[in-house]
Each structure stands twice: as C-alpha cells, then as structure tokens.
PDB file of N, CA and C in Angstrom:
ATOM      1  N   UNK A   1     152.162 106.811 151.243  1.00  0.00           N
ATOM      2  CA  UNK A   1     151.726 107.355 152.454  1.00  0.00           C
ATOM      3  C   UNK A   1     150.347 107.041 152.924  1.00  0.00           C
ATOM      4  N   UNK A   2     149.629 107.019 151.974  1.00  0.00           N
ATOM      5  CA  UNK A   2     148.317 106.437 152.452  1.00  0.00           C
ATOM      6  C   UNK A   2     147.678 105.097 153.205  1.00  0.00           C
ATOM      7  N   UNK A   3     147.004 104.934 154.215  1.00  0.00           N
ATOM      8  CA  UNK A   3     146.963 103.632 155.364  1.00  0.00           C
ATOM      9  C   UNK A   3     146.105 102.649 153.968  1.00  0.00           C
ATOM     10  N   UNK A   4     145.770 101.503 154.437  1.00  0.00           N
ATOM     11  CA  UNK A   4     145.060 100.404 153.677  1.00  0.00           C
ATOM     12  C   UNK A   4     144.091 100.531 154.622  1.00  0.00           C
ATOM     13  N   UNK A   5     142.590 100.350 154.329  1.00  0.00           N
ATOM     14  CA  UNK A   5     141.715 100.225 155.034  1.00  0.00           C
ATOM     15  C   UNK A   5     141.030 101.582 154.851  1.00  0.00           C
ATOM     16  N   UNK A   6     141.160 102.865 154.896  1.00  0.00           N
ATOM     17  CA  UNK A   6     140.908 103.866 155.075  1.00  0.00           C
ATOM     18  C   UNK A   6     139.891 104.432 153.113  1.00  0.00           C
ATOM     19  N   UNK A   7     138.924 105.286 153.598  1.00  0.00           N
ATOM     20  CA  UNK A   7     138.346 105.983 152.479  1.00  0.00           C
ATOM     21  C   UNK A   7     139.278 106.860 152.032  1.00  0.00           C
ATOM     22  N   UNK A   8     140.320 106.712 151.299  1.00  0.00           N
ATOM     23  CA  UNK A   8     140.706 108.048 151.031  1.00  0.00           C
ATOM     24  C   UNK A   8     140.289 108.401 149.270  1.00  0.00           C
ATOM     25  N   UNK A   9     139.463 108.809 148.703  1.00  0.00           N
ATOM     26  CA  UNK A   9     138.972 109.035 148.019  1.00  0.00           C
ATOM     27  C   UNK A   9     137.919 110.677 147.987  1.00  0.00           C
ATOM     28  N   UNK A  10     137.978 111.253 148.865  1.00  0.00           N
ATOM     29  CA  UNK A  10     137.138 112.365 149.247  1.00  0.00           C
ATOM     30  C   UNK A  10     138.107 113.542 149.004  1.00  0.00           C
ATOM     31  N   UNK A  11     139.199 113.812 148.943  1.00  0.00           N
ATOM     32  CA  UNK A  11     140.745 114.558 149.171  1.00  0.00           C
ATOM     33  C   UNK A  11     141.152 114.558 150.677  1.00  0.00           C
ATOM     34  N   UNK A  12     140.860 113.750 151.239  1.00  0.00           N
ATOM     35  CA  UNK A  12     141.263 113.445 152.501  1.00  0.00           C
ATOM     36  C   UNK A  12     142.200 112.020 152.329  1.00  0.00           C
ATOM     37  N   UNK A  13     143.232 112.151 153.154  1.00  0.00           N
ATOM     38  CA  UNK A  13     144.106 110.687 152.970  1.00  0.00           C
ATOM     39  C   UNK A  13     144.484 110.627 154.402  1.00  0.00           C
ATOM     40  N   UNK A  14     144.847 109.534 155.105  1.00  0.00           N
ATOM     41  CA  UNK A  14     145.220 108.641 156.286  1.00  0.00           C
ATOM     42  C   UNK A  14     146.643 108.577 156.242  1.00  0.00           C
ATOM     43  N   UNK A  15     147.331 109.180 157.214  1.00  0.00           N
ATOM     44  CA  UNK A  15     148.952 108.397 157.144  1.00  0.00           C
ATOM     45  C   UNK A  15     149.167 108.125 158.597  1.00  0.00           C
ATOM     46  N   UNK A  16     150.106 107.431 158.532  1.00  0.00           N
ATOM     47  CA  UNK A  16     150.699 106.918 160.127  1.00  0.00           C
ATOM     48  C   UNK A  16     151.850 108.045 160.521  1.00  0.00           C
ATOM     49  N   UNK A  17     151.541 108.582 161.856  1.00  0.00           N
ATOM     50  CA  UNK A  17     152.553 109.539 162.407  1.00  0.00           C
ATOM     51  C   UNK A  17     154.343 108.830 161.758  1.00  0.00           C
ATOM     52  N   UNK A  18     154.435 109.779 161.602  1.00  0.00           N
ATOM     53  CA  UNK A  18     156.460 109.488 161.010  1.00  0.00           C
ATOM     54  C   UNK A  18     156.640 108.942 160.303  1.00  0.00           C
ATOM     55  N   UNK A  19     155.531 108.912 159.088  1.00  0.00           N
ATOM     56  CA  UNK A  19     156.021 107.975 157.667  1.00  0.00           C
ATOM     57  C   UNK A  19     155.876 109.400 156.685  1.00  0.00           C
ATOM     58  N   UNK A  20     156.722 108.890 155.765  1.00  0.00           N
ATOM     59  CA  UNK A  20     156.853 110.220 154.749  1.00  0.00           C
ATOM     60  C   UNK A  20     155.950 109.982 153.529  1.00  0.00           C
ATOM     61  N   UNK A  21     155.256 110.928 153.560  1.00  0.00           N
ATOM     62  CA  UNK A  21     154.168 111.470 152.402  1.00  0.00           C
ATOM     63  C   UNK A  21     154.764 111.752 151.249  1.00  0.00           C
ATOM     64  N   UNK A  22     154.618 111.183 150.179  1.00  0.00           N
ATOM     65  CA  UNK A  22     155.271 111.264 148.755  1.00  0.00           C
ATOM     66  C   UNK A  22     154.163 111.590 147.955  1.00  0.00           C
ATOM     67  N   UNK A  23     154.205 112.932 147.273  1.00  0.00           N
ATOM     68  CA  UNK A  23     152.941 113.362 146.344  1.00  0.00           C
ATOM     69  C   UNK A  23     153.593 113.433 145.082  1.00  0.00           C
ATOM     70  N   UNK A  24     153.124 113.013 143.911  1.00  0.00           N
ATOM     71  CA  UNK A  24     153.222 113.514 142.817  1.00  0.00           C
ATOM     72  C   UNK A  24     151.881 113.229 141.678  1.00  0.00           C
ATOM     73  N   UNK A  25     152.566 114.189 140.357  1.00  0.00           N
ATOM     74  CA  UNK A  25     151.912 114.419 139.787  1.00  0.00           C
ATOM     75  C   UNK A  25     152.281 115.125 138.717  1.00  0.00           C
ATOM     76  N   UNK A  26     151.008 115.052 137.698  1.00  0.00           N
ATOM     77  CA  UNK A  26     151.928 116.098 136.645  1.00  0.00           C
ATOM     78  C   UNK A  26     151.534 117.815 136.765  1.00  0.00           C
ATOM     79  N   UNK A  27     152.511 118.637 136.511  1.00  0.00           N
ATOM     80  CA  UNK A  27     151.951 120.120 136.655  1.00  0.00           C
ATOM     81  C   UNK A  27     152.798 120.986 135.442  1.00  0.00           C
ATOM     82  N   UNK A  28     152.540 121.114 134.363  1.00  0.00           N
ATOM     83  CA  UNK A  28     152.767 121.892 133.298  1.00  0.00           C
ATOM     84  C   UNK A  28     153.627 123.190 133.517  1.00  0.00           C
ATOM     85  N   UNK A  29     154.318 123.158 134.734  1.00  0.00           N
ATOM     86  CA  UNK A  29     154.662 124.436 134.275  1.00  0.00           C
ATOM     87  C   UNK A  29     156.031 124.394 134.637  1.00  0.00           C
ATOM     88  N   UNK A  30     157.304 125.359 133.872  1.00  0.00           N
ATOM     89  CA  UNK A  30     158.729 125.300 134.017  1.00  0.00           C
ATOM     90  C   UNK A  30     159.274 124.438 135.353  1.00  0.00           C
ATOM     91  N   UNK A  31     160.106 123.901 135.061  1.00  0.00           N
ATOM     92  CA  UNK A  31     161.480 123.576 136.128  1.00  0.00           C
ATOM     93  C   UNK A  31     161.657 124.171 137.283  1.00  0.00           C
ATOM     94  N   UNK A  32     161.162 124.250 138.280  1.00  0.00           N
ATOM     95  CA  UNK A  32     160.707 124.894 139.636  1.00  0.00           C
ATOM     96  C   UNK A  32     161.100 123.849 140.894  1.00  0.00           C
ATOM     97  N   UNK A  33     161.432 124.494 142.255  1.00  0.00           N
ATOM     98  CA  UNK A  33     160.777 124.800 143.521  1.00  0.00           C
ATOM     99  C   UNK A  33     159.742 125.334 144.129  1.00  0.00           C
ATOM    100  N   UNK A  34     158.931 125.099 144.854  1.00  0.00           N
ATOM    101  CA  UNK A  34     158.296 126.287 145.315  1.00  0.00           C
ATOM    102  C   UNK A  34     158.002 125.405 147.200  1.00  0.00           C
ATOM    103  N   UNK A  35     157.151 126.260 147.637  1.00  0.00           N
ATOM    104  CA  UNK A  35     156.710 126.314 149.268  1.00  0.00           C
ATOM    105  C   UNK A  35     155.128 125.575 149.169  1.00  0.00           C
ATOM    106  N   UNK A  36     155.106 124.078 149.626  1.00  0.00           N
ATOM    107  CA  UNK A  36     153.893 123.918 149.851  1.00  0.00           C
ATOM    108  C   UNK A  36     153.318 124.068 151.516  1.00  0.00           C
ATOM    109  N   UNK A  37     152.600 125.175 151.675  1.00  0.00           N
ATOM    110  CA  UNK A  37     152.190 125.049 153.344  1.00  0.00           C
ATOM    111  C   UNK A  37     151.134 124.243 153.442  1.00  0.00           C
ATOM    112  N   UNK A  38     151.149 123.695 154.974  1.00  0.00           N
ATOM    113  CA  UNK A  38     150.473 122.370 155.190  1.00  0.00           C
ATOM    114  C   UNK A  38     149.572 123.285 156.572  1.00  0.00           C
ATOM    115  N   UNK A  39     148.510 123.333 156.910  1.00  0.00           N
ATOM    116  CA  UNK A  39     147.922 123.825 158.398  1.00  0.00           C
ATOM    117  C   UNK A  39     147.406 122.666 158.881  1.00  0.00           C
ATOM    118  N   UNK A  40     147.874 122.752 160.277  1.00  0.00           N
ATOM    119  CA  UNK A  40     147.319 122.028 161.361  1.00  0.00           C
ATOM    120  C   UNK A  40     146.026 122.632 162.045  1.00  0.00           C
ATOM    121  N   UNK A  41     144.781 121.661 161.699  1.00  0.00           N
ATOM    122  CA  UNK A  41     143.455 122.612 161.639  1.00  0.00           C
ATOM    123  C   UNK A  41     143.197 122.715 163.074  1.00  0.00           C
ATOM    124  N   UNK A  42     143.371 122.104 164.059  1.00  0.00           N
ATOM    125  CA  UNK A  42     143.700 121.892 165.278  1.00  0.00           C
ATOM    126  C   UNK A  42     144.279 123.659 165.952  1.00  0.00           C
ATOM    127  N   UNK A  43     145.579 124.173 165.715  1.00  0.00           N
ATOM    128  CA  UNK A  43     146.258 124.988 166.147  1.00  0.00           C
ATOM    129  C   UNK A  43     146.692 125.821 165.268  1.00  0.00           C
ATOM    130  N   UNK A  44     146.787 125.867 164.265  1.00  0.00           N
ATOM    131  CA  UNK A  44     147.078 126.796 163.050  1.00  0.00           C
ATOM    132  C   UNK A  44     148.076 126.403 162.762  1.00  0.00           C
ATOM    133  N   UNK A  45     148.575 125.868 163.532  1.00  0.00           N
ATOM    134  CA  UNK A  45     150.457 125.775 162.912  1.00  0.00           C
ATOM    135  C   UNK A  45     150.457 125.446 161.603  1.00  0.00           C
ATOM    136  N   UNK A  46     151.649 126.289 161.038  1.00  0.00           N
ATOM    137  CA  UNK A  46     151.690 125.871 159.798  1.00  0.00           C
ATOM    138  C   UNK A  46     152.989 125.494 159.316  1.00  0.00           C
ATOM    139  N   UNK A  47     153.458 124.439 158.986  1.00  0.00           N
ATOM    140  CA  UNK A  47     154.440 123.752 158.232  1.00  0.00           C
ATOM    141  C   UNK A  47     155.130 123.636 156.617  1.00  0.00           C
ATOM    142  N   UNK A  48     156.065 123.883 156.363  1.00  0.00           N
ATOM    143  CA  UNK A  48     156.286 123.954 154.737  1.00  0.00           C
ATOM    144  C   UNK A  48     156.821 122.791 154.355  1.00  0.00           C
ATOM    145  N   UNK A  49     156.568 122.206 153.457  1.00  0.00           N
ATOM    146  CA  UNK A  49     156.893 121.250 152.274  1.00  0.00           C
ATOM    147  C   UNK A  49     157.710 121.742 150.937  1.00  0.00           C
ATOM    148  N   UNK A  50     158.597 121.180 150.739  1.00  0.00           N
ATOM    149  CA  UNK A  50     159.131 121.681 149.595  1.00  0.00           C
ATOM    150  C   UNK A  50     158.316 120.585 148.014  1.00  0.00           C
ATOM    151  N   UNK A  51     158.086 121.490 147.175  1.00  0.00           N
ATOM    152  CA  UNK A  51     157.576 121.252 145.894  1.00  0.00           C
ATOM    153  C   UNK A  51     158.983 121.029 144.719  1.00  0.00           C
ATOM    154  N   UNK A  52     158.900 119.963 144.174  1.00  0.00           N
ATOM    155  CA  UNK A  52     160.292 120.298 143.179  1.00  0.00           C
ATOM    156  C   UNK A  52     159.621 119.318 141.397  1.00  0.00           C
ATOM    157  N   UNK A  53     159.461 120.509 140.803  1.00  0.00           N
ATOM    158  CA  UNK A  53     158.776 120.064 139.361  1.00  0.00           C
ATOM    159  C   UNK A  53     160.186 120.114 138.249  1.00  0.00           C
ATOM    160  N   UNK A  54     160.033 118.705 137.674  1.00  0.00           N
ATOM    161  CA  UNK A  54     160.876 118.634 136.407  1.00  0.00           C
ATOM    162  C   UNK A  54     160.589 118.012 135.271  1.00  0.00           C
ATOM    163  N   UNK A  55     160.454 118.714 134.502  1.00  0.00           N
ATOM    164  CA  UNK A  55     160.204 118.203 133.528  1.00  0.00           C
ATOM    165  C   UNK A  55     158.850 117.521 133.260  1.00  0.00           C
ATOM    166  N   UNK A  56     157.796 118.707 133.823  1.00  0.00           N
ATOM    167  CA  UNK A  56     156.097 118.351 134.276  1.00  0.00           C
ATOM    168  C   UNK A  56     155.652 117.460 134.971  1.00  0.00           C
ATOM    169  N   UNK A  57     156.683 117.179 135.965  1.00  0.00           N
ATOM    170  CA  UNK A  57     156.484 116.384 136.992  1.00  0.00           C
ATOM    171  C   UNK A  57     156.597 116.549 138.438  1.00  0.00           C
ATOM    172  N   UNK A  58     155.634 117.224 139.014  1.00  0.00           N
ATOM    173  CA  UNK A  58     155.721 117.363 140.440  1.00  0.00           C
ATOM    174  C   UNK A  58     156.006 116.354 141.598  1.00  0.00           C
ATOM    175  N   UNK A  59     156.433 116.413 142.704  1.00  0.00           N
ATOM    176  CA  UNK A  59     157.440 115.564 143.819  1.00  0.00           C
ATOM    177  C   UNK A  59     157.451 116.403 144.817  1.00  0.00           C
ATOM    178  N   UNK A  60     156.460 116.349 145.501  1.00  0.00           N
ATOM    179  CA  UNK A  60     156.066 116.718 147.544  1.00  0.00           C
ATOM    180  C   UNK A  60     156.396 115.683 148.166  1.00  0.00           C
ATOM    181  N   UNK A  61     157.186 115.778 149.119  1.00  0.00           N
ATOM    182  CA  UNK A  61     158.114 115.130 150.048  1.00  0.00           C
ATOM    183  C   UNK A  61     158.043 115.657 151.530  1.00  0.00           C
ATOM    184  N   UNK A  62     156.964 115.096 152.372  1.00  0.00           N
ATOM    185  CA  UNK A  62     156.779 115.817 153.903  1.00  0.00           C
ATOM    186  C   UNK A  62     156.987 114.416 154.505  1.00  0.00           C
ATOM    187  N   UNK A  63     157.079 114.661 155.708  1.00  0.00           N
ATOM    188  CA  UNK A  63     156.800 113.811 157.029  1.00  0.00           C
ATOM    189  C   UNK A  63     156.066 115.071 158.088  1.00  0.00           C
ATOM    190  N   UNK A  64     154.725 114.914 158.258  1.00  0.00           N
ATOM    191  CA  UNK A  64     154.083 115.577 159.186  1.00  0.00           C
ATOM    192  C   UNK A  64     153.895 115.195 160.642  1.00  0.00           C
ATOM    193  N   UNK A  65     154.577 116.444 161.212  1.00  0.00           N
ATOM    194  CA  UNK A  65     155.110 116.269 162.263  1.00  0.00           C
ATOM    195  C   UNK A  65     154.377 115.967 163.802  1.00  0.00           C
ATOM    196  N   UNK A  66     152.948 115.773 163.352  1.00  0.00           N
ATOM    197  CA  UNK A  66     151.976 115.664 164.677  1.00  0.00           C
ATOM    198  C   UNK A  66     150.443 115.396 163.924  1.00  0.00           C
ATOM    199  N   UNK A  67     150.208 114.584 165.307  1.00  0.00           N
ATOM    200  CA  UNK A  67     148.532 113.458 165.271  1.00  0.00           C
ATOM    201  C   UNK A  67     147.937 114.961 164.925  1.00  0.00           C
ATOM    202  N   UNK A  68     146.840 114.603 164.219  1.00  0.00           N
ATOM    203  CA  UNK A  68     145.770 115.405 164.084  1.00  0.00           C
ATOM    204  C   UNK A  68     145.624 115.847 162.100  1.00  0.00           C
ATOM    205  N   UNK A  69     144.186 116.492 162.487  1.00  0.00           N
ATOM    206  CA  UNK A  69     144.077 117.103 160.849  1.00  0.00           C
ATOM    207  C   UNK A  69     145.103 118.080 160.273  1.00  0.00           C
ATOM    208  N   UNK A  70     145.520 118.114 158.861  1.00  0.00           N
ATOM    209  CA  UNK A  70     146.509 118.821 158.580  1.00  0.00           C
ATOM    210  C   UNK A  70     145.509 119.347 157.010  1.00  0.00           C
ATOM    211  N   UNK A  71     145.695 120.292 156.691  1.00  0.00           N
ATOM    212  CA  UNK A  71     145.248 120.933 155.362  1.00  0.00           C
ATOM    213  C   UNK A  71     145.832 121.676 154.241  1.00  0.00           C
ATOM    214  N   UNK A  72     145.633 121.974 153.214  1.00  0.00           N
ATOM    215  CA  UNK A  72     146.166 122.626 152.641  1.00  0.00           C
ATOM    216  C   UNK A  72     144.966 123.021 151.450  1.00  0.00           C
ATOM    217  N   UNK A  73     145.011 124.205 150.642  1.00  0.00           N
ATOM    218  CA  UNK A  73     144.233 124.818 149.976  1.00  0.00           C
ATOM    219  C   UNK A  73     144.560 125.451 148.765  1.00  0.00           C
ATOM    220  N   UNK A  74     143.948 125.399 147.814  1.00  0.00           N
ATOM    221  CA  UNK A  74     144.868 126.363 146.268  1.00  0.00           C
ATOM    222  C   UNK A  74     145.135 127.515 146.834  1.00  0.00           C
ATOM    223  N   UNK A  75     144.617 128.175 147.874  1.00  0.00           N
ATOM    224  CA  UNK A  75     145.067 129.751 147.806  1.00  0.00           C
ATOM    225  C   UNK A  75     146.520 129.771 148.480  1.00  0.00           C
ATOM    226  N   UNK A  76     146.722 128.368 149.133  1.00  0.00           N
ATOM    227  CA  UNK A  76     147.803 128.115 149.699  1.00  0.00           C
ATOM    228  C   UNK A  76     148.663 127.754 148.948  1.00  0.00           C
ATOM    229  N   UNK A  77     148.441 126.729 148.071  1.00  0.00           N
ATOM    230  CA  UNK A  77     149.105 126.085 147.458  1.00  0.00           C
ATOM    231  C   UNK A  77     149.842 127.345 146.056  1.00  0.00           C
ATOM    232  N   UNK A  78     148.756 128.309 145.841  1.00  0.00           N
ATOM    233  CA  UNK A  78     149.221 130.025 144.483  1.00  0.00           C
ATOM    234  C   UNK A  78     149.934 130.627 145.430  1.00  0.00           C
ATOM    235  N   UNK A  79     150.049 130.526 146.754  1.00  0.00           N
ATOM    236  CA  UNK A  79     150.911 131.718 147.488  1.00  0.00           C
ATOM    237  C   UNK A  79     152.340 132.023 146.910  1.00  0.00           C
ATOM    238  N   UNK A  80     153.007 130.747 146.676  1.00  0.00           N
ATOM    239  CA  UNK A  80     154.114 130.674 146.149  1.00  0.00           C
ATOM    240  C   UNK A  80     154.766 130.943 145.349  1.00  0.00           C
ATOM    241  N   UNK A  81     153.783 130.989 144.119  1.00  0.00           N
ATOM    242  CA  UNK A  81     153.828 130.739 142.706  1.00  0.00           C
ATOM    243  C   UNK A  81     153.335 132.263 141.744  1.00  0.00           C
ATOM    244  N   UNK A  82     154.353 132.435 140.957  1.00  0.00           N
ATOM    245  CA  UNK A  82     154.743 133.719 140.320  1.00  0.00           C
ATOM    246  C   UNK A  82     152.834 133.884 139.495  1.00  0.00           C
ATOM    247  N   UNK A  83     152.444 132.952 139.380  1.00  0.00           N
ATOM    248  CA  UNK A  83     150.995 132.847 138.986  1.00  0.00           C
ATOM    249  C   UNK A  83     149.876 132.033 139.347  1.00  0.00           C
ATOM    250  N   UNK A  84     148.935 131.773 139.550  1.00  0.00           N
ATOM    251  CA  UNK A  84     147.782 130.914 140.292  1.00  0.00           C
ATOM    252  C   UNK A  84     147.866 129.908 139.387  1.00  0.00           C
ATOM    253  N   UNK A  85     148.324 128.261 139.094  1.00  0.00           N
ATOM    254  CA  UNK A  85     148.239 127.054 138.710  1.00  0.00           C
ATOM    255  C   UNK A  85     147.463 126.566 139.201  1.00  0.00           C
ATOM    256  N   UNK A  86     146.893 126.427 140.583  1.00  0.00           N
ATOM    257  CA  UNK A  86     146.214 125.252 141.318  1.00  0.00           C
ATOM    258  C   UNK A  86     145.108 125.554 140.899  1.00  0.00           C
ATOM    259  N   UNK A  87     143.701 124.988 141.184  1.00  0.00           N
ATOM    260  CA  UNK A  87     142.225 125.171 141.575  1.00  0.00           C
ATOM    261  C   UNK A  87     141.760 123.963 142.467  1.00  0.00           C
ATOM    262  N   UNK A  88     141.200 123.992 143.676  1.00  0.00           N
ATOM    263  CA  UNK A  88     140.949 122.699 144.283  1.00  0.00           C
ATOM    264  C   UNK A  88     139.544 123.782 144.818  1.00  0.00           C
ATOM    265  N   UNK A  89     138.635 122.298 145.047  1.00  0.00           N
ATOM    266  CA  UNK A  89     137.016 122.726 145.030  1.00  0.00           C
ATOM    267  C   UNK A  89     137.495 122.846 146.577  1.00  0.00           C
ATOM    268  N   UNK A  90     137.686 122.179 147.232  1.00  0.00           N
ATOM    269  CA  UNK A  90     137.602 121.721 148.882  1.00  0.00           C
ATOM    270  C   UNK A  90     139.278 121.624 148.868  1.00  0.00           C
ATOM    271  N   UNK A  91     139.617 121.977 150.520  1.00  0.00           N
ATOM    272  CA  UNK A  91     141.072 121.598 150.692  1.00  0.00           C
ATOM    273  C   UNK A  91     141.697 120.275 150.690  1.00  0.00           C
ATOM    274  N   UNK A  92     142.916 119.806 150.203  1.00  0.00           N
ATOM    275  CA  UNK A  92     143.158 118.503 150.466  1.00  0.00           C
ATOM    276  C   UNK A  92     143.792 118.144 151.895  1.00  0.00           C
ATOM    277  N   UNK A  93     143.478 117.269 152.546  1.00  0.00           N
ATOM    278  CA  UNK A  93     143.241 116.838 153.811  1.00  0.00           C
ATOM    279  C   UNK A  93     144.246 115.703 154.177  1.00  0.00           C
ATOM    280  N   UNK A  94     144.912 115.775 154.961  1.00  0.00           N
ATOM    281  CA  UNK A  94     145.799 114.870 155.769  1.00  0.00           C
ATOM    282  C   UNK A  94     145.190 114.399 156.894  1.00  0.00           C
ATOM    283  N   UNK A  95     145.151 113.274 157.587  1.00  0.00           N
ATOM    284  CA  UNK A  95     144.798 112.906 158.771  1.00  0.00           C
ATOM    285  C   UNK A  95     145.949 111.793 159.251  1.00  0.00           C
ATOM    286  N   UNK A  96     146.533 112.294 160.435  1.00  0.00           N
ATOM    287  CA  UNK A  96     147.700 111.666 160.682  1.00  0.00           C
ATOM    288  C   UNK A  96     147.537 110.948 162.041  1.00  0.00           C
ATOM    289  N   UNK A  97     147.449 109.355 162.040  1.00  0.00           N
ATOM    290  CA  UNK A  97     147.282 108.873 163.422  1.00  0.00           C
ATOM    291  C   UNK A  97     148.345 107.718 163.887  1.00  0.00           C
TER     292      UNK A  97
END
C-alpha cells in the first residue's frame, strides 16, 4: 500500500485512493478478530477495518474510502480488545491521494 517516493518512515504512510492497504505483523496474542477504527482527521468520520490474528500473526485489510488524512491510535486500536495490547507514542497516519 505504500506510494514509492514518499517518507513514510515517521508512522505516517502514502497510499493511492482505491488501492487496498495490507498491514501485518506479529501480535502475541490468541486466535482473534477484532475492530480496527480508522478517523478521517478532516471530518471525524470513522471507518472500521477488520483485524484477523493467527497464529501471532496479524492481517489488516482496508481500502480507505476518501482523499485526505486518516488516523488511528492505541486507545483506538484497545477499544476492541478484551485487554490493552497496543502502545503507540503518536497515531499511525494514512494519507490517501
């Protein structure tokens, strides 16, 4: 999902409107679903992502649906979750053009 050319190194990343964002990673904890919300810093809107971990392996799967900044935050990211896993210093950042 990320453009070529772009800094994304800050927790901010670049995607092109209507391409699908593929996140993963590893996350230690049971065989799960959960709700990742995404905010549009612009309007508030807020959008859900589905989270699907197996076997300590997390897999976020969005296509964000409009130009502009999009965010997300650990307090966003624990809303879901039967216990707080995340910690992020700053929110991680979408910018979709």
């Amino acid at each position: 999902g990320d453009e070529d050319g772009f800094d994304n190194s800050h927790g901010e990343y670049t995607v092109k409107l209507g391409r699908e964002l593929v996140i993963t990673g590893p996350l230690p904890v049971p065989d799960q679903k959960f709700r990742v919300p995404c905010t549009m810093r612009d309007t508030g809107r807020t959008i859900a992502a589905v989270a699907d971990v197996v076997g300590g392996q997390m897999t976020i799967t969005v296509t964000l649906p409009e130009l502009g900044y999009w965010e997300t935050t650990a307090e966003m990211l624990n809303a879901g979750l039967p216990q707080p896993t995340f910690s992020l210093t700053e929110p991680i950042r979408f910018v979709v053009i």
